[in-house]
Protein backbone atom coordinates (compact mmCIF):
# COMPACT_ATOMS: atom_id res chain seq x y z
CA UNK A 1 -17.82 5.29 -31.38
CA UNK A 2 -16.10 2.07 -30.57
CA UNK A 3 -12.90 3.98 -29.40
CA UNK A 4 -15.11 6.07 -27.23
CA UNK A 5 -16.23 2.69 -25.68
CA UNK A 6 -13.19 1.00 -25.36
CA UNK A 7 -11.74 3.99 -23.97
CA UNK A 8 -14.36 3.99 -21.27
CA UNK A 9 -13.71 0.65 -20.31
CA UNK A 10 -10.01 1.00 -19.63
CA UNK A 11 -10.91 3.74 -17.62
CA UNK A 12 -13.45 1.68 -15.35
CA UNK A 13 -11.12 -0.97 -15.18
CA UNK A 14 -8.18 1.06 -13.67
CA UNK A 15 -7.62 1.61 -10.15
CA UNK A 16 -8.48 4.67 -7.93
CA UNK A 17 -5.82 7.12 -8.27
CA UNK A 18 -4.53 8.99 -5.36
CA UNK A 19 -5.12 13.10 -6.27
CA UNK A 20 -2.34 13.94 -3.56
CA UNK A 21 0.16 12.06 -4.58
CA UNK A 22 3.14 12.77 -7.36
CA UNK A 23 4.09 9.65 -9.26
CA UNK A 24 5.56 7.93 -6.31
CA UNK A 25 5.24 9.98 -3.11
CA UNK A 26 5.34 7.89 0.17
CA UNK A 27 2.80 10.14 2.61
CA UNK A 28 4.19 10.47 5.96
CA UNK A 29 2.39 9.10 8.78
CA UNK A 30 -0.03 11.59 10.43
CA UNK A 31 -1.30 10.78 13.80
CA UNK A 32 -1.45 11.13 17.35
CA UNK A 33 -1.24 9.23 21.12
CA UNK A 34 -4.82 8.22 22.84
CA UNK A 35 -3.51 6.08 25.84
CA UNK A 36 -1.49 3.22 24.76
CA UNK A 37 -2.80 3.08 21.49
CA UNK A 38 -1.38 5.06 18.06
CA UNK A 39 -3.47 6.47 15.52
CA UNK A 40 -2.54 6.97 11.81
CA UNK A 41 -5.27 9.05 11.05
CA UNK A 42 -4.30 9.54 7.39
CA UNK A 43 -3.61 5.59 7.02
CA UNK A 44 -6.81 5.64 3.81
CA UNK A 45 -4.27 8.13 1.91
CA UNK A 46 -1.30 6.14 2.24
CA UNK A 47 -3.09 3.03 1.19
CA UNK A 48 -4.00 4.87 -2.03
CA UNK A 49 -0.97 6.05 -3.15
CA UNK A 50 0.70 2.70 -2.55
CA UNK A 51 -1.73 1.20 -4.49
CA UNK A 52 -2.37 -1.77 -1.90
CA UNK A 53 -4.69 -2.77 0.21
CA UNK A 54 -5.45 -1.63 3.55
CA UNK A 55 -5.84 -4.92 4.76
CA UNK A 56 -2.29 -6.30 3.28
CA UNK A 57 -0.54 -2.53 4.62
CA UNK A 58 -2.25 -3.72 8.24
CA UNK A 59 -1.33 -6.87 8.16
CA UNK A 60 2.44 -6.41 7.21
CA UNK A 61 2.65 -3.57 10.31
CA UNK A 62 1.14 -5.77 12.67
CA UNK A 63 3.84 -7.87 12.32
CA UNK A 64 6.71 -5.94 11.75
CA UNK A 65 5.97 -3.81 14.68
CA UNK A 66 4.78 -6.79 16.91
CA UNK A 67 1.32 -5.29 17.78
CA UNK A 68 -2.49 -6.21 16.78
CA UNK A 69 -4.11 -3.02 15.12
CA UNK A 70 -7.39 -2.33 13.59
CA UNK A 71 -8.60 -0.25 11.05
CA UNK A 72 -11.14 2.29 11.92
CA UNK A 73 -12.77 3.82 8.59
CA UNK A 74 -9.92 6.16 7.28
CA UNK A 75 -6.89 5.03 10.38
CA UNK A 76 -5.15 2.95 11.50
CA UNK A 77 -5.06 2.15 15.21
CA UNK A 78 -2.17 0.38 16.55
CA UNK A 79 -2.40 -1.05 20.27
CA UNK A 80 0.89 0.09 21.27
CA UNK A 81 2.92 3.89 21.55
CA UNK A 82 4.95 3.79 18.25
CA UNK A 83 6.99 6.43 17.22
CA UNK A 84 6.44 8.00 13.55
CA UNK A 85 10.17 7.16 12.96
CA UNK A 86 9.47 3.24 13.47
CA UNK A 87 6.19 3.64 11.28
CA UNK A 88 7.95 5.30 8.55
CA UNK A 89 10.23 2.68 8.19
CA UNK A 90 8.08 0.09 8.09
CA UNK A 91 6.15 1.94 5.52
CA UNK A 92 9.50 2.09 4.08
CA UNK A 93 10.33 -1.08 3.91
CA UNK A 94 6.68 -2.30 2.41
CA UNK A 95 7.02 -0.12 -0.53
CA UNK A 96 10.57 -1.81 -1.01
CA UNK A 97 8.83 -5.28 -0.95
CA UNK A 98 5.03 -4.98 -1.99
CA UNK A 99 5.24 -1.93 -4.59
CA UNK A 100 8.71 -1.18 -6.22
CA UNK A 101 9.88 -3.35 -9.14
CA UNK A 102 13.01 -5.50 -8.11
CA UNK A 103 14.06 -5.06 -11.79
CA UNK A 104 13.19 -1.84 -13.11
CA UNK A 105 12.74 0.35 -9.06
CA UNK A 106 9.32 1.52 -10.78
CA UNK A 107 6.12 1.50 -8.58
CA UNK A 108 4.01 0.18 -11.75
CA UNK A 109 3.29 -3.17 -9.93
CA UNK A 110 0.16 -5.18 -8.99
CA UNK A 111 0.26 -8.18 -6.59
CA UNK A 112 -1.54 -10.74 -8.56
CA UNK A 113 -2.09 -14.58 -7.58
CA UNK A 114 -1.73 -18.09 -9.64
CA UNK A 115 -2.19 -21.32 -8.86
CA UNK A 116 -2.20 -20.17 -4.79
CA UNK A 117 0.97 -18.31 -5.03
CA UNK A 118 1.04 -14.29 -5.04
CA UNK A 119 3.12 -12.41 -7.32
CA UNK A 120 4.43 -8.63 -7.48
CA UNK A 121 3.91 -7.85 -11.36
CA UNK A 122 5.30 -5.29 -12.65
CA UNK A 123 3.47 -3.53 -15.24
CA UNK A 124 6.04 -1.11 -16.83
CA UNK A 125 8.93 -4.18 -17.28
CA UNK A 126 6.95 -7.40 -16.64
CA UNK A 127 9.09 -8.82 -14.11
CA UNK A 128 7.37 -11.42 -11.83
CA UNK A 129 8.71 -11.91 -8.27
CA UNK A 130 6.69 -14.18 -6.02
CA UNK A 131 6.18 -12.67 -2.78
CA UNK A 132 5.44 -14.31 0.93
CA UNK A 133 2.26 -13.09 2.24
């Protein structure tokens, strides 16, 4: 019985896990034009199987791609025409900073914070590399 409860515990304490994703699976953009704005209209599932944030994801493309954007329930709306090419890399380029493991190029990480400074954990080697927010 206390295996049956500890077991249930671990599993309320991990993260939701994205269903569409493989291990590691970057989901390309999905989206469309309306005026001058882009819409990522599948910007919930890329957030879950990057593990992060949609706030932190938002944030970092906002300034990469030099334009405000707001998040609209399950999208992503940038104020600006962006091409899916320029999104992907940025995408890209946050998985390379925010999720993969400097030492071990696993995705097992968690951004944790101590003493004010954040940190990219990683759980499968235990490397610690601060990160800039």
């Amino acid at each position: 019985m206390e295996y049956e409860k500890l077991l249930n515990e671990a599993y309320s304490n991990i993260g939701e896990v994205c269903l569409e994703c493989s291990r590691f699976e970057i989901k390309k953009p999905e989206g469309h034009f309306e005026g001058n704005k882009t819409i990522i209209s599948n910007f919930a599932q890329i957030c879950a199987c990057l593990r992060r944030e949609p706030d932190h994801i938002a944030r970092f493309l906002a300034k990469q791609l030099a334009t405000p954007n707001e998040i609209s329930g399950d999208r992503l709306i940038l104020i600006k025409k962006i091409s899916s090419e320029r999104i992907c890399e940025r995408i890209k380029q946050y998985s390379e900073e925010y999720v993969i493991c400097s030492q071990c190029k696993k995705p097992d990480t968690e951004i944790i914070e101590l003493n004010g400074q954040k940190f990219l954990k990683c759980m499968a080697c235990g490397n610690k590399k601060p990160i800039h927010n």
